[in-house]
PDB file of N, CA and C in Angstrom:
ATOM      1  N   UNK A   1     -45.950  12.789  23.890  1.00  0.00           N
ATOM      2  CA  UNK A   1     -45.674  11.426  24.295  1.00  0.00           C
ATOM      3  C   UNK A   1     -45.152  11.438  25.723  1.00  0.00           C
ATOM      4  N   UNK A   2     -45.659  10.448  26.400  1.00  0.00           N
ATOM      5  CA  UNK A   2     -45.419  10.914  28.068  1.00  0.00           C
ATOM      6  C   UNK A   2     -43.973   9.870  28.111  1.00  0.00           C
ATOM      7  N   UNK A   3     -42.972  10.235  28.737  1.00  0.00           N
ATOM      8  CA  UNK A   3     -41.650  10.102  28.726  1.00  0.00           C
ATOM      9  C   UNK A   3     -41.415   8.792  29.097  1.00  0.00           C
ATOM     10  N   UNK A   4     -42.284   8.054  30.492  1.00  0.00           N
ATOM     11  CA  UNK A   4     -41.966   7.147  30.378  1.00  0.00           C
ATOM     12  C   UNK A   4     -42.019   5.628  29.845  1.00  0.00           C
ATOM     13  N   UNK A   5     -43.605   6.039  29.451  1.00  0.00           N
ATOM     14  CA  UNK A   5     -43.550   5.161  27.587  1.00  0.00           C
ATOM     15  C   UNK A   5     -42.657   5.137  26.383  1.00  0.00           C
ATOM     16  N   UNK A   6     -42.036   6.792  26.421  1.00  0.00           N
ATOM     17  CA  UNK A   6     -40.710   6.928  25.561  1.00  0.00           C
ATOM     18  C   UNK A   6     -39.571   5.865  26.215  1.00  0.00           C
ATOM     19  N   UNK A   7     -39.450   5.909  27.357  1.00  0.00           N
ATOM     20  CA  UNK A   7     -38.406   5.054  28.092  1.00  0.00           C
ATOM     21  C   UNK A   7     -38.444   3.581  28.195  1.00  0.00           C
ATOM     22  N   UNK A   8     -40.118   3.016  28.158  1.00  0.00           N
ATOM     23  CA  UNK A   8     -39.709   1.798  27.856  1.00  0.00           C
ATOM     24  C   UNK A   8     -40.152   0.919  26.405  1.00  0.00           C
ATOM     25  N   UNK A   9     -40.249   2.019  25.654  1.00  0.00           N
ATOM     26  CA  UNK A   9     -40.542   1.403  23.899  1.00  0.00           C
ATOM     27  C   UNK A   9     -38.568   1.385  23.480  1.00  0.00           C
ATOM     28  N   UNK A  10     -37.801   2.596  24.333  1.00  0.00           N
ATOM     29  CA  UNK A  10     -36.124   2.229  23.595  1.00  0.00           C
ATOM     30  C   UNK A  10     -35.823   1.208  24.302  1.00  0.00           C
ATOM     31  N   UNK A  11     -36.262   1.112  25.882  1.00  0.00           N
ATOM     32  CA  UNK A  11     -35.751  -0.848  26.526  1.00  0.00           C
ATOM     33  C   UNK A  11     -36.129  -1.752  25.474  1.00  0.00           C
ATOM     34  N   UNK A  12     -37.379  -2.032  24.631  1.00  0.00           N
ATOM     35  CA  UNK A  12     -37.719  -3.062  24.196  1.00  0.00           C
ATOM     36  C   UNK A  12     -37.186  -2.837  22.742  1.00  0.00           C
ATOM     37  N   UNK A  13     -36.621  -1.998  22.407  1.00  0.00           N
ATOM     38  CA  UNK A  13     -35.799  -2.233  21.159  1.00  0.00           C
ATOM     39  C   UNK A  13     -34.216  -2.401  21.827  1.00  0.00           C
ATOM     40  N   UNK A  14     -34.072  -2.218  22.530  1.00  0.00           N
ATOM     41  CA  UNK A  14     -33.347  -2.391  22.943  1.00  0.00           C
ATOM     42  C   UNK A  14     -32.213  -4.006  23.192  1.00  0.00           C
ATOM     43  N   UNK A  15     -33.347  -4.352  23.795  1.00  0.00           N
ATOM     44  CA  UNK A  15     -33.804  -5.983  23.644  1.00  0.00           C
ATOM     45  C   UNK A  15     -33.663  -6.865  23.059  1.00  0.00           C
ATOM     46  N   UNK A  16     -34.403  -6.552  21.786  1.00  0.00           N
ATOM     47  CA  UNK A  16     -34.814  -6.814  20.362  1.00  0.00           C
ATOM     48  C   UNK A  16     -33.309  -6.901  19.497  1.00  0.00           C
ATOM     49  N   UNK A  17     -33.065  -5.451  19.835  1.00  0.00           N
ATOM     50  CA  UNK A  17     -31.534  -5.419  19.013  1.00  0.00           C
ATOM     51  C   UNK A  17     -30.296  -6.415  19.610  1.00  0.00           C
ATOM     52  N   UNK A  18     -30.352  -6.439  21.120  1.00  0.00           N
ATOM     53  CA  UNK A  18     -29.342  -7.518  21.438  1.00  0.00           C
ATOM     54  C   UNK A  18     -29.103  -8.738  21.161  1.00  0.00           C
ATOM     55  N   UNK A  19     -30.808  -9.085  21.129  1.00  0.00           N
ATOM     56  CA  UNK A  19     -31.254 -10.649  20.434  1.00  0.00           C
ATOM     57  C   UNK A  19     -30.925 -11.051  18.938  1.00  0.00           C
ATOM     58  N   UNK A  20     -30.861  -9.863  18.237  1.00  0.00           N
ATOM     59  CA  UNK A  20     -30.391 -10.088  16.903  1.00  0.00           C
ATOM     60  C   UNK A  20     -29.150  -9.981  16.873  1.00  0.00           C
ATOM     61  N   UNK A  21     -27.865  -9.342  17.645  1.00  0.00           N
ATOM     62  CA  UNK A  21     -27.009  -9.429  17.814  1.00  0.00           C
ATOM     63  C   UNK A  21     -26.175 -10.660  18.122  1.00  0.00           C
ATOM     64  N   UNK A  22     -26.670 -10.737  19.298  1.00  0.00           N
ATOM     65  CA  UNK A  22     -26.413 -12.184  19.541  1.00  0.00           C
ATOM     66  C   UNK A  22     -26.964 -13.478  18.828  1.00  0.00           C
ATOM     67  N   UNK A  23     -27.774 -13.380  18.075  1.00  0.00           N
ATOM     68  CA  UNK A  23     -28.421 -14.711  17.349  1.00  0.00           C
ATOM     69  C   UNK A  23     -26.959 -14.382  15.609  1.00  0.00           C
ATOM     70  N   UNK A  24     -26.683 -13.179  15.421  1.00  0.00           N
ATOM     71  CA  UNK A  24     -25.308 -12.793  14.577  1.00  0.00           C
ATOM     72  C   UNK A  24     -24.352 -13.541  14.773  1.00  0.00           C
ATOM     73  N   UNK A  25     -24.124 -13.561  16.300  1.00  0.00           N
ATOM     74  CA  UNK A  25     -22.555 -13.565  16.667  1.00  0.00           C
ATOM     75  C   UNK A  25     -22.622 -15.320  16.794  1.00  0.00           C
ATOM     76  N   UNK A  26     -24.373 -16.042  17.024  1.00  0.00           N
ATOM     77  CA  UNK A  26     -23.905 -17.399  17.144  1.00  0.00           C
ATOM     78  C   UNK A  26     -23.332 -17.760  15.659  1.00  0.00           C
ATOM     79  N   UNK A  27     -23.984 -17.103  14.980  1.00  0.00           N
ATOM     80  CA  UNK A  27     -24.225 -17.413  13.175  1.00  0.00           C
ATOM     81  C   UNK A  27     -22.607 -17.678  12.641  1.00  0.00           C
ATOM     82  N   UNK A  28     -22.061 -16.292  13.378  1.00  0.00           N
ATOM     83  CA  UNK A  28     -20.535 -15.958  12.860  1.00  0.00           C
ATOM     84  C   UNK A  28     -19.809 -17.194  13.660  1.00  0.00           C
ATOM     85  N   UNK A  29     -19.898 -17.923  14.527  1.00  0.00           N
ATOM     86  CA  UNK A  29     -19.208 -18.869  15.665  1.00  0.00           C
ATOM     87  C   UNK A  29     -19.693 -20.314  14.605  1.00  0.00           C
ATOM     88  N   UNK A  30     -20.632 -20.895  14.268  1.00  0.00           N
ATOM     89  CA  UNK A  30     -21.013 -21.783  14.260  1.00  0.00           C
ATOM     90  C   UNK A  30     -20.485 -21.996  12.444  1.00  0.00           C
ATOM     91  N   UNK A  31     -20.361 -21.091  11.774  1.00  0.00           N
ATOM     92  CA  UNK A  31     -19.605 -20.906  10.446  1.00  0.00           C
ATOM     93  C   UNK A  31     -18.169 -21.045  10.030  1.00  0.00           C
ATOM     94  N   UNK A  32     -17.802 -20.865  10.992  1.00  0.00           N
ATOM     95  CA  UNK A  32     -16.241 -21.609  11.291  1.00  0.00           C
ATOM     96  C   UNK A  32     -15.616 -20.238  10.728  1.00  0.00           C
ATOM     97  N   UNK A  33     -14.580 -20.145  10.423  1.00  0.00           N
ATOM     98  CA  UNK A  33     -13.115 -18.955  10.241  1.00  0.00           C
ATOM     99  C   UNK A  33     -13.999 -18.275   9.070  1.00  0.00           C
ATOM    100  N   UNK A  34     -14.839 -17.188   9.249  1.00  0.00           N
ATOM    101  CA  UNK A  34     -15.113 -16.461   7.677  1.00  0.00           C
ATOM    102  C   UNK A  34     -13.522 -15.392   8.069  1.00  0.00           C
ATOM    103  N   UNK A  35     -13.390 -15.100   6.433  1.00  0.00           N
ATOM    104  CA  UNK A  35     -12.524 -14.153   6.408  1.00  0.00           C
ATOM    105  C   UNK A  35     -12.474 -13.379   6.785  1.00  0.00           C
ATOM    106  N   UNK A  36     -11.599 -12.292   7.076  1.00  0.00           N
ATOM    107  CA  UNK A  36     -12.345 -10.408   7.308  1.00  0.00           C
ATOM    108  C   UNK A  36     -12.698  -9.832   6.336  1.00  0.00           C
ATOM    109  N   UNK A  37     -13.332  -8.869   5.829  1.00  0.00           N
ATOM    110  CA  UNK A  37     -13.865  -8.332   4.994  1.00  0.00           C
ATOM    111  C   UNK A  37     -12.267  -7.141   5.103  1.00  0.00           C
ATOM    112  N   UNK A  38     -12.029  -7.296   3.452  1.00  0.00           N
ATOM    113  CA  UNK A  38     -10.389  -6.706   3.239  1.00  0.00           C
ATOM    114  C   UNK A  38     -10.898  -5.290   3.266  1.00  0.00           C
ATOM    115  N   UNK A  39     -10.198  -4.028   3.659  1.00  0.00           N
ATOM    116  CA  UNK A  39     -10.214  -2.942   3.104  1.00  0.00           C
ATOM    117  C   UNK A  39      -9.934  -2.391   1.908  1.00  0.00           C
ATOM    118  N   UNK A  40     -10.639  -1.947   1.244  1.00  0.00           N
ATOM    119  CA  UNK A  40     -10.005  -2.034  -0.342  1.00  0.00           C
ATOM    120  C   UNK A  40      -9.931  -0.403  -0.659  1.00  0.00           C
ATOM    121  N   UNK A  41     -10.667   0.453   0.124  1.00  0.00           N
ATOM    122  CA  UNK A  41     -10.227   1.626  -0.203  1.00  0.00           C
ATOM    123  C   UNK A  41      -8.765   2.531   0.839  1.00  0.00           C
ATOM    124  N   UNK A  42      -8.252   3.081   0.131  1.00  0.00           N
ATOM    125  CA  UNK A  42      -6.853   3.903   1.289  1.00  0.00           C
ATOM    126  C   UNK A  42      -7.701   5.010   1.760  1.00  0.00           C
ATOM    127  N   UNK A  43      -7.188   5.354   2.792  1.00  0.00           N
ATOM    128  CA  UNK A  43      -7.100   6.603   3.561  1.00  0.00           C
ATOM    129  C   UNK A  43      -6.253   7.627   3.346  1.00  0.00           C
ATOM    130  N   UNK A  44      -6.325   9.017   3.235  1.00  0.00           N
ATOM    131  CA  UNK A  44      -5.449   9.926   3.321  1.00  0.00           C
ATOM    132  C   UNK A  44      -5.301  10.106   2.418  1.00  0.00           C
ATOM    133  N   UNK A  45      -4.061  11.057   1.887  1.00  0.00           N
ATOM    134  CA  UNK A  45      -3.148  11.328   0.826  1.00  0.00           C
ATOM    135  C   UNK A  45      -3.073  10.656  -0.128  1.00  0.00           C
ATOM    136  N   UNK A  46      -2.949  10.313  -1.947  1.00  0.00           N
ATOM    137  CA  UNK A  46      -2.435   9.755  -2.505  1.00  0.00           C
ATOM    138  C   UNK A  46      -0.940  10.215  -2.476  1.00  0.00           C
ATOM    139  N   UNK A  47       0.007   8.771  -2.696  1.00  0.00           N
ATOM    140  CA  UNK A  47       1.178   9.518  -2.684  1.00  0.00           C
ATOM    141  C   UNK A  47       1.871   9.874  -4.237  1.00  0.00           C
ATOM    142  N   UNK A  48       2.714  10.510  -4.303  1.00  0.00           N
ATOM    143  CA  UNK A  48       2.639  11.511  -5.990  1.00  0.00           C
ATOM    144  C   UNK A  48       4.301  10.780  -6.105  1.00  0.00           C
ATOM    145  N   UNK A  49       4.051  10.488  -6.979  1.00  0.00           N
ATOM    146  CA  UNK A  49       5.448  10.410  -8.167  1.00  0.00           C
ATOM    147  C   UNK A  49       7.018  11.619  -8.385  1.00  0.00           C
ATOM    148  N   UNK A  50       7.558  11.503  -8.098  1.00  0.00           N
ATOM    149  CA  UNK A  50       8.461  12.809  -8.863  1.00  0.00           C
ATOM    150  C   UNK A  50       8.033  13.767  -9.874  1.00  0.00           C
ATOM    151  N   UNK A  51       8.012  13.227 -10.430  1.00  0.00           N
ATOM    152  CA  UNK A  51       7.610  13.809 -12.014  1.00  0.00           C
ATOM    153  C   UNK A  51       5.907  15.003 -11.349  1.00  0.00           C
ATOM    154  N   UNK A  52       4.844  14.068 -10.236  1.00  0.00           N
ATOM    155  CA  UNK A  52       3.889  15.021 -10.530  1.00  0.00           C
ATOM    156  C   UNK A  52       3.929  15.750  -9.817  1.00  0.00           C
ATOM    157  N   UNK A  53       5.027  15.869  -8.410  1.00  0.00           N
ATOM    158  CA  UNK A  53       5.754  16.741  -7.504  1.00  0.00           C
ATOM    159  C   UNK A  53       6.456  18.109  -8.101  1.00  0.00           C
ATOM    160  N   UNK A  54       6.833  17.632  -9.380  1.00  0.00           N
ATOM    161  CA  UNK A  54       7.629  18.815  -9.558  1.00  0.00           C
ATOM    162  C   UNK A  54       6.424  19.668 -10.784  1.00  0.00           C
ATOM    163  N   UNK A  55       5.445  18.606 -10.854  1.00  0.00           N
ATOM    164  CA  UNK A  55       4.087  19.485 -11.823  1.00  0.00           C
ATOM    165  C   UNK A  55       3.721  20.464 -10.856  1.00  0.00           C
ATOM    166  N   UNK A  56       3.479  19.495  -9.325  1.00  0.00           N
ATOM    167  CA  UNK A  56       2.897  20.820  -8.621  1.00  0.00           C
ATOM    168  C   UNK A  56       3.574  21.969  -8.406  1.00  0.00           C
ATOM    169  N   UNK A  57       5.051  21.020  -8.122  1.00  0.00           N
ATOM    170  CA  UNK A  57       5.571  22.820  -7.499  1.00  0.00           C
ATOM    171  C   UNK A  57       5.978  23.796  -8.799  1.00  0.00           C
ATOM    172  N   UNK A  58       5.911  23.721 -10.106  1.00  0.00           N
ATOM    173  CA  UNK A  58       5.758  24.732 -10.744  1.00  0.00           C
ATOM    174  C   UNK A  58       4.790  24.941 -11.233  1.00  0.00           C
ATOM    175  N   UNK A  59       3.519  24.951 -10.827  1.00  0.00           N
ATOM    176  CA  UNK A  59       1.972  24.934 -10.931  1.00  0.00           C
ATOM    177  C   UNK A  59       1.594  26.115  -9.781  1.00  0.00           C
ATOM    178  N   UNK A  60       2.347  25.626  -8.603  1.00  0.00           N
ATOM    179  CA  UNK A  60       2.413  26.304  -7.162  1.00  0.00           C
ATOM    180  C   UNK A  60       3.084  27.996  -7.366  1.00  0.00           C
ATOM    181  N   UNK A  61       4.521  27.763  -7.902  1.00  0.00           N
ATOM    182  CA  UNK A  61       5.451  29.156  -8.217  1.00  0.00           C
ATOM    183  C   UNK A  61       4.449  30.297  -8.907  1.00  0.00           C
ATOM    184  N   UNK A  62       4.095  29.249 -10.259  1.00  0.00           N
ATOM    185  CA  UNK A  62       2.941  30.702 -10.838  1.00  0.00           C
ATOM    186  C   UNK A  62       2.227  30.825 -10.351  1.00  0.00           C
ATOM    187  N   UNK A  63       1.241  30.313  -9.785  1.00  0.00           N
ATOM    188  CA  UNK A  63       0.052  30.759  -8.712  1.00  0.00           C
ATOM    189  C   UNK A  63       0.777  31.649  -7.946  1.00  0.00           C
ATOM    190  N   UNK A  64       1.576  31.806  -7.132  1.00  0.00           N
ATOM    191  CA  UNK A  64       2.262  32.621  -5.851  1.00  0.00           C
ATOM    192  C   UNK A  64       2.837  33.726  -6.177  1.00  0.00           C
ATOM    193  N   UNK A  65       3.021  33.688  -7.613  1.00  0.00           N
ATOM    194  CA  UNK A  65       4.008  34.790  -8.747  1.00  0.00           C
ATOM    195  C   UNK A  65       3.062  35.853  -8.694  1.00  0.00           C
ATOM    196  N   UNK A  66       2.059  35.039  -9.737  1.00  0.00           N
ATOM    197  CA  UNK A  66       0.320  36.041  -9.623  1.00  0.00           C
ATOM    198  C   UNK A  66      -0.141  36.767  -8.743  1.00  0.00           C
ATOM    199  N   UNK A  67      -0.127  36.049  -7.403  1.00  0.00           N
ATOM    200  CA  UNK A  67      -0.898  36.541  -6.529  1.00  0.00           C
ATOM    201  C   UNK A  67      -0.059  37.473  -6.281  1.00  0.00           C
ATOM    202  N   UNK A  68       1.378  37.496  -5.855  1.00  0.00           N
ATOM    203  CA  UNK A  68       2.469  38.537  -5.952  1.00  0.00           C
ATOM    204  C   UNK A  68       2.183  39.986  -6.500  1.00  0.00           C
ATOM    205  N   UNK A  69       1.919  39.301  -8.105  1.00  0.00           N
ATOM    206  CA  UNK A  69       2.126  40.571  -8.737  1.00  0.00           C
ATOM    207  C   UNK A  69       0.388  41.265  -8.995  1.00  0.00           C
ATOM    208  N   UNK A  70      -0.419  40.385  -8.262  1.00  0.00           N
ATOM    209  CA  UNK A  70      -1.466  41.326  -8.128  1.00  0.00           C
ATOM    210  C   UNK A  70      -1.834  42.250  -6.517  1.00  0.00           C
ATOM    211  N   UNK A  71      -1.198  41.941  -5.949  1.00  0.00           N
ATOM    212  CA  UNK A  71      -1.111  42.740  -4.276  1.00  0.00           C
ATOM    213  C   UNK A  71       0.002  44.083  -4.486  1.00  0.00           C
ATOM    214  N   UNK A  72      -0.036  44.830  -5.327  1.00  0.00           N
ATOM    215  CA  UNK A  72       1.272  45.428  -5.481  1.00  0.00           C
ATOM    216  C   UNK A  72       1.099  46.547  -4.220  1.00  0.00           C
ATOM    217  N   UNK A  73       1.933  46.639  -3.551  1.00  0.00           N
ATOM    218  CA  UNK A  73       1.660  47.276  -2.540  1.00  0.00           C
ATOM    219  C   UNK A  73       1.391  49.739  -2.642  1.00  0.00           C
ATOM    220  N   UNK A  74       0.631  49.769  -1.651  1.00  0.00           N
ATOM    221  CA  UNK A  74       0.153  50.999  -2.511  1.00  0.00           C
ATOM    222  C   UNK A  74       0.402  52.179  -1.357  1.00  0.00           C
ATOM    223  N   UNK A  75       0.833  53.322  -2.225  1.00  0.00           N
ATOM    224  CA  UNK A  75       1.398  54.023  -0.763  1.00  0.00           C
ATOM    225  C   UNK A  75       0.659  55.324  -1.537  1.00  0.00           C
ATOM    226  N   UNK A  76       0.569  56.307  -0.492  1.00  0.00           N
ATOM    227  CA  UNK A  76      -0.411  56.892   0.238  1.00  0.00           C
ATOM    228  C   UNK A  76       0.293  58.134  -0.376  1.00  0.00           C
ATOM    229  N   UNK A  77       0.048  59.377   0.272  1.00  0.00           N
ATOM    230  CA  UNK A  77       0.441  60.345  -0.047  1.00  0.00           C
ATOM    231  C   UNK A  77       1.249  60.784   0.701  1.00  0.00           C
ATOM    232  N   UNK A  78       1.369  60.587   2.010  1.00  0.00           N
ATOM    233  CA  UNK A  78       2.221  60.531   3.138  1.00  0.00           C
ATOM    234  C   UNK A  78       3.569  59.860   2.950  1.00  0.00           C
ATOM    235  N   UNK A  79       3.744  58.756   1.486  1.00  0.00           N
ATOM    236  CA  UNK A  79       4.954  57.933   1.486  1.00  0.00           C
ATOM    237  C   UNK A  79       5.058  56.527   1.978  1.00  0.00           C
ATOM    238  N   UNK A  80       4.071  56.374   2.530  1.00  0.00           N
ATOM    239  CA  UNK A  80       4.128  55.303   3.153  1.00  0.00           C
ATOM    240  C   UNK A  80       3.600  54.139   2.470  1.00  0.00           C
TER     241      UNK A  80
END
C-alpha cells in the first residue's frame, strides 16, 4: 500500500470520527443535565474486617513456619 494513500484514508476517518463526535456532544447539550454514569465497581484492595486480618495472619505464621522448617540449613564437611 503506497503510504500516502495510507495517509489520507486515516485523514478521512479521521474526519468522519470528529463529525460523529461532535454530532454526540450536540446530542449530550441539547438533552439537558443527563446524569453521570455512577461508578459501581471499587478499585484496589478490598478492605478486611478484624476477624479476617487475624485469619490471615495465622494462615501467614504457618506458611512461614513451613517454609522455615523446610530450608533447614546444611553444612558441609568443612563445618560450615
Amino acid at each position: 500500500m503506497d503510504l500516502y494513500k495510507a495517509i489520507q484514508d486515516l485523514y478521512a476517518e479521521k474526519e468522519k470520527l470528529e463529525r460523529v463526535i461532535a454530532s454526540l456532544e450536540e446530542l449530550q447539550r441539547t438533552a439537558g443535565a443527563v446524569p453521570a454514569i455512577a461508578k459501581t465497581s471499587r478499585r484496589g484492595r478490598k478492605s478486611m474486617s478484624p476477624a479476617e486480618r487475624e485469619e490471615v495472619s495465622e494462615r501467614m505464621k504457618r506458611y512461614w513456619a513451613g517454609r522455615r522448617s523446610q530450608k533447614q540449613p546444611k553444612h558441609g564437611a568443612d563445618g560450615q
